[in-house]
N, C-alpha and C. Protein backbone atom coordinates (compact mmCIF):
# COMPACT_ATOMS: atom_id res chain seq x y z
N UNK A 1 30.54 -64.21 -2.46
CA UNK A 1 30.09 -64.05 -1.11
C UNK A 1 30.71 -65.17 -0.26
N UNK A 2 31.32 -64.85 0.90
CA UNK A 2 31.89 -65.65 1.72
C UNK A 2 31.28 -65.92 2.96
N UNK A 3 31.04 -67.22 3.20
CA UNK A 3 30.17 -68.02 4.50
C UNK A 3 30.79 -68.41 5.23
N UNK A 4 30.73 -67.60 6.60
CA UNK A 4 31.21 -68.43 7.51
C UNK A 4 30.88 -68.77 8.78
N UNK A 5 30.77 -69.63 9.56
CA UNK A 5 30.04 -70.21 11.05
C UNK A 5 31.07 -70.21 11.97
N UNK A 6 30.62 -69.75 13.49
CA UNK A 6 31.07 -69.51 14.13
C UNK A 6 30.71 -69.91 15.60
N UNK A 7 31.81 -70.45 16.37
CA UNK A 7 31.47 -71.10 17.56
C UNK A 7 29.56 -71.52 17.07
N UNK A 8 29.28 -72.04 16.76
CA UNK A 8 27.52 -72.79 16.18
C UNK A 8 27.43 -73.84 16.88
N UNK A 9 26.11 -73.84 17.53
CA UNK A 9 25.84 -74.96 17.98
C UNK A 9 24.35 -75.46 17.34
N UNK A 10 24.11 -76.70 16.84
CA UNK A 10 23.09 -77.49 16.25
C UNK A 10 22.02 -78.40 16.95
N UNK A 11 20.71 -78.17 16.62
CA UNK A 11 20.26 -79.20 17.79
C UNK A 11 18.96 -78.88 17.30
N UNK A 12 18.07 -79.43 18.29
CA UNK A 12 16.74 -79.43 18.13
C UNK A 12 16.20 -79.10 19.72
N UNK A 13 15.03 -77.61 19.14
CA UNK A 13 14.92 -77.54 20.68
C UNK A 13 15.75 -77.42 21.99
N UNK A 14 15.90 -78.09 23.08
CA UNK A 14 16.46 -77.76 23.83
C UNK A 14 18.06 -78.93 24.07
N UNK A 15 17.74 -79.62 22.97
CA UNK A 15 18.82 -80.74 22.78
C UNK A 15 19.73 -80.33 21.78
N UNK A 16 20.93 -80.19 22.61
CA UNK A 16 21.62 -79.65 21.37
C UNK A 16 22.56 -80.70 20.67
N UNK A 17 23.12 -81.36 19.49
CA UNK A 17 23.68 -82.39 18.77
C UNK A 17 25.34 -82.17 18.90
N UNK A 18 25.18 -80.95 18.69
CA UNK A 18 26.99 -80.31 18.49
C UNK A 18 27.45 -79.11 18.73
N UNK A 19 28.54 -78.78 18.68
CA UNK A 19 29.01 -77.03 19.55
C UNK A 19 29.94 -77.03 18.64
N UNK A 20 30.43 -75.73 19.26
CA UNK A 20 31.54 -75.58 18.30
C UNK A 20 31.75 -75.88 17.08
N UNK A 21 31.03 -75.67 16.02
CA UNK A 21 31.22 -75.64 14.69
C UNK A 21 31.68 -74.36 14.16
N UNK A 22 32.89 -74.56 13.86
CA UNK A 22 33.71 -73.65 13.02
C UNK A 22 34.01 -73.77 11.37
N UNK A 23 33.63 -72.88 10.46
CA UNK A 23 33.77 -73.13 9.05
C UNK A 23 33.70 -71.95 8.29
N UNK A 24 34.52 -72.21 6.99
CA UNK A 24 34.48 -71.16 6.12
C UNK A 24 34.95 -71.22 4.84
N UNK A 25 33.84 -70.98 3.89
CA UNK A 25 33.54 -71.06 2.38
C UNK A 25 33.78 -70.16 1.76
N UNK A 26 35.16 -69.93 0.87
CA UNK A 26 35.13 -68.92 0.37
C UNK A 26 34.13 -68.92 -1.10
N UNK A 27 33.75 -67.97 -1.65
CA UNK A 27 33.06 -68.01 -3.13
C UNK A 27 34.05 -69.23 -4.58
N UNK A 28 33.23 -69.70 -4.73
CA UNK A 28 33.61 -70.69 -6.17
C UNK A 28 34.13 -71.90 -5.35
N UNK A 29 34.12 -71.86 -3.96
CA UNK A 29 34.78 -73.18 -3.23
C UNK A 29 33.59 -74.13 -3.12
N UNK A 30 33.75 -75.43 -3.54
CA UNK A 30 33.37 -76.84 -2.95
C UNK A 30 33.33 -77.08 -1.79
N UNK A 31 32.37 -77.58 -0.68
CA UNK A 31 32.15 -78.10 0.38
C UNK A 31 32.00 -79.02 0.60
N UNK A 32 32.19 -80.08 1.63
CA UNK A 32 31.73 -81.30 2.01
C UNK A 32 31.46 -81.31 3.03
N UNK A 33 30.44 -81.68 3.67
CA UNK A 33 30.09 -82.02 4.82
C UNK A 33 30.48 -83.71 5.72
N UNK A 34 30.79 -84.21 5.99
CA UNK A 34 31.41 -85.59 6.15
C UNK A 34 30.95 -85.73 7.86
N UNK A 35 30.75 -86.95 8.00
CA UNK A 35 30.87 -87.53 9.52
C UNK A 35 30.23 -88.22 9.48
N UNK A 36 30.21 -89.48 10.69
CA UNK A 36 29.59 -90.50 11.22
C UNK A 36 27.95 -90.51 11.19
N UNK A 37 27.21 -91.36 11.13
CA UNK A 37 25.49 -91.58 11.40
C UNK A 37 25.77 -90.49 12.34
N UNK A 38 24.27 -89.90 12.42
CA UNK A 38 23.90 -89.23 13.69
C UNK A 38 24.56 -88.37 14.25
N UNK A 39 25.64 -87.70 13.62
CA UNK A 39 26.27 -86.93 14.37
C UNK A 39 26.41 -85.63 14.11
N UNK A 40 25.01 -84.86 13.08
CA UNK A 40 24.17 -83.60 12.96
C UNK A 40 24.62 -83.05 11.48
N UNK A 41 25.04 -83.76 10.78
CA UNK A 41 25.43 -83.24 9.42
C UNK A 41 23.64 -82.65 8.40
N UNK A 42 23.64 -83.54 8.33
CA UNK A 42 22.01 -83.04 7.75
C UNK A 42 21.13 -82.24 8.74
N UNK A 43 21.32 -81.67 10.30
CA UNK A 43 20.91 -80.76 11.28
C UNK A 43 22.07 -79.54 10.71
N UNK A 44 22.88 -79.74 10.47
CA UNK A 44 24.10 -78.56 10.25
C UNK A 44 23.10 -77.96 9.03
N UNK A 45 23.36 -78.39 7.57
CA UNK A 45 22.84 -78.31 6.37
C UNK A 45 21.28 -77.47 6.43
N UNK A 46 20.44 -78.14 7.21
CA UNK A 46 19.13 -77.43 7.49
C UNK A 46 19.42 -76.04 8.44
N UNK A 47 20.00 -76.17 9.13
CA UNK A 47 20.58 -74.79 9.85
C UNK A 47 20.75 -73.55 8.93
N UNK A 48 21.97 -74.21 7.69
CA UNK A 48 22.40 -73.55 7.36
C UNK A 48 21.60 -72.77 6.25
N UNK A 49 20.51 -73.50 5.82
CA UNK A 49 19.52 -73.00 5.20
C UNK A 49 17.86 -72.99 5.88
N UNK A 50 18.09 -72.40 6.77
CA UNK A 50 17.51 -71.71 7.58
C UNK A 50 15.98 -72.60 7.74
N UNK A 51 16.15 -73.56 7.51
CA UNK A 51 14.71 -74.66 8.05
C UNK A 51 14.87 -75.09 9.55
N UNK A 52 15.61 -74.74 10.31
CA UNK A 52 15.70 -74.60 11.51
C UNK A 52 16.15 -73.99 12.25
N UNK A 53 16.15 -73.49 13.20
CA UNK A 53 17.15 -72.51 14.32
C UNK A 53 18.60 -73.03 14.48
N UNK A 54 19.01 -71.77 14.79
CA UNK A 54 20.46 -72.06 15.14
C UNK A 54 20.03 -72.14 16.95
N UNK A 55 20.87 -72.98 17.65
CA UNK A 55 21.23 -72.88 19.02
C UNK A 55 21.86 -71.98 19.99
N UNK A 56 22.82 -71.83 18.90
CA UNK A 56 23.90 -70.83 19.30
C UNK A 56 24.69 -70.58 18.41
N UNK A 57 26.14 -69.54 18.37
CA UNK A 57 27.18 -68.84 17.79
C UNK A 57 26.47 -68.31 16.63
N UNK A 58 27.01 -67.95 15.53
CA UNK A 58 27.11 -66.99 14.14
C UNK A 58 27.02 -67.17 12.93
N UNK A 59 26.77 -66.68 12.44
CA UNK A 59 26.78 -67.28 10.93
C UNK A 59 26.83 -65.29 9.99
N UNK A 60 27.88 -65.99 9.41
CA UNK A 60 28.12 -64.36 8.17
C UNK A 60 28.32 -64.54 6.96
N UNK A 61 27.31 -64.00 6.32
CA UNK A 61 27.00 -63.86 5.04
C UNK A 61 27.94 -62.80 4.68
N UNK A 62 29.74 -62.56 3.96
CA UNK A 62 30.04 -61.51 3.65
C UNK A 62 30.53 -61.17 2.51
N UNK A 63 30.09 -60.23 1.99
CA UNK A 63 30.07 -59.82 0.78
C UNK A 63 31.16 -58.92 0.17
N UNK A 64 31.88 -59.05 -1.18
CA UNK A 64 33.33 -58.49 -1.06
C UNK A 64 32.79 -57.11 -1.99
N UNK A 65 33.25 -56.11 -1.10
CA UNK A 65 33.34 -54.45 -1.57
C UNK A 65 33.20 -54.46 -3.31
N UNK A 66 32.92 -54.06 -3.99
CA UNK A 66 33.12 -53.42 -5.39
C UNK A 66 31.82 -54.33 -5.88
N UNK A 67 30.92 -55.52 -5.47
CA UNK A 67 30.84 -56.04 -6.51
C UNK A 67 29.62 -55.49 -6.68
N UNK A 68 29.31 -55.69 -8.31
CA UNK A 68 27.82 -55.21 -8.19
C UNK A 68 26.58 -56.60 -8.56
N UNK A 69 27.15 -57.45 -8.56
CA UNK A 69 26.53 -58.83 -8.78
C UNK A 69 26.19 -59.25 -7.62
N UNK A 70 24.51 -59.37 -7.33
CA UNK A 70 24.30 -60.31 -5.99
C UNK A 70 23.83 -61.50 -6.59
N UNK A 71 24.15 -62.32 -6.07
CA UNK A 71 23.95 -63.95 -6.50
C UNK A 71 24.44 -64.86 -5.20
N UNK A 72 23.14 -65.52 -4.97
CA UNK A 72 23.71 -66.53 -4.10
C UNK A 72 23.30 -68.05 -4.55
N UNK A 73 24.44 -68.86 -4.26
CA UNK A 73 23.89 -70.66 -4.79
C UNK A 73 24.23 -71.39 -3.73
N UNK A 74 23.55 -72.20 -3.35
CA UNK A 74 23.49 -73.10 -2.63
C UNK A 74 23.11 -74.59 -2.97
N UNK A 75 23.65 -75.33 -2.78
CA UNK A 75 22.83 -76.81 -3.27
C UNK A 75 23.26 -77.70 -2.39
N UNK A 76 21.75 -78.38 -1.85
CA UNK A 76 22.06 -79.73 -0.69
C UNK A 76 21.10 -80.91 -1.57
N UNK A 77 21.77 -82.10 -1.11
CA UNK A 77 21.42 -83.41 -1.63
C UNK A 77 20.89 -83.74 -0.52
N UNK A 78 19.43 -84.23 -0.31
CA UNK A 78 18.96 -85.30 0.66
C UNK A 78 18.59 -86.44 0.68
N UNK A 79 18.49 -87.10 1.56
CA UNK A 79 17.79 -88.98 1.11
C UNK A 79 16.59 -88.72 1.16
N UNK A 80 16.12 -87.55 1.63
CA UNK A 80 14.28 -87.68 1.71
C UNK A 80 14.24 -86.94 0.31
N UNK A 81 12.67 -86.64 -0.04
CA UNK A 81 12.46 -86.02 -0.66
C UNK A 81 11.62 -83.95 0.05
N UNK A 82 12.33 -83.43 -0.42
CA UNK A 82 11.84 -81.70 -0.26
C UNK A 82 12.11 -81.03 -1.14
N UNK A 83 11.28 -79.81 -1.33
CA UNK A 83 11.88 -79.12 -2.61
C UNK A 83 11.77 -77.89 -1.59
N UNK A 84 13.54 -77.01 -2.10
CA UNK A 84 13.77 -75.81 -0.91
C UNK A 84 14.24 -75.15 -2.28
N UNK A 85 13.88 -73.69 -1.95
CA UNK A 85 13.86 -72.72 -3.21
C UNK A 85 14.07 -71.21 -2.73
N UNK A 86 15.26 -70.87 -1.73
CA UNK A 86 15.08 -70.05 -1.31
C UNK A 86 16.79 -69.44 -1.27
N UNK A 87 17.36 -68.09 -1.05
CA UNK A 87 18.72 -67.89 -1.03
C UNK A 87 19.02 -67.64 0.74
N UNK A 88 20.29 -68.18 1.56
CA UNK A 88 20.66 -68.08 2.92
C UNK A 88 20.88 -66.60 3.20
């Protein structure tokens, strides 16, 4: 299954952190998320697993023709402690 975000914007409420987030994961690919303090990486991450709203743009979950295997994995590391148990 291939993930991808589109024109996304991140934020809280009516404050938004970032725009334009563009990205795309193909299946069996590694991700990193990277950037400066404060500048919405762990707001991206919760987005992306749906503990918060998106602001704006897209997000596609797409799935390749023939298969008959649904499986989705996801895994985020946090400094707090939460336990999230759910598929995007």
């Amino acid at each position: 299954m291939k993930l991808e975000v589109k024109d996304a914007s991140i934020g809280y409420k009516k404050q938004v952190l970032s725009s334009n987030i563009n990205m795309a994961s193909e299946p069996g690919m590694v991700t990193a998320i990277l950037g400066q303090n404060g500048c919405g990486k762990t707001t991206f991450v919760k987005s992306l697993m749906k503990l918060i709203p998106w602001c704006g743009g897209f997000l596609f979950l797409i799935e390749q023709m023939g298969s008959f295997l649904h499986t989705c994995r996801f895994g985020a590391h946090s400094q707090g402690s939460f336990c999230w148990n759910r598929c995007v």
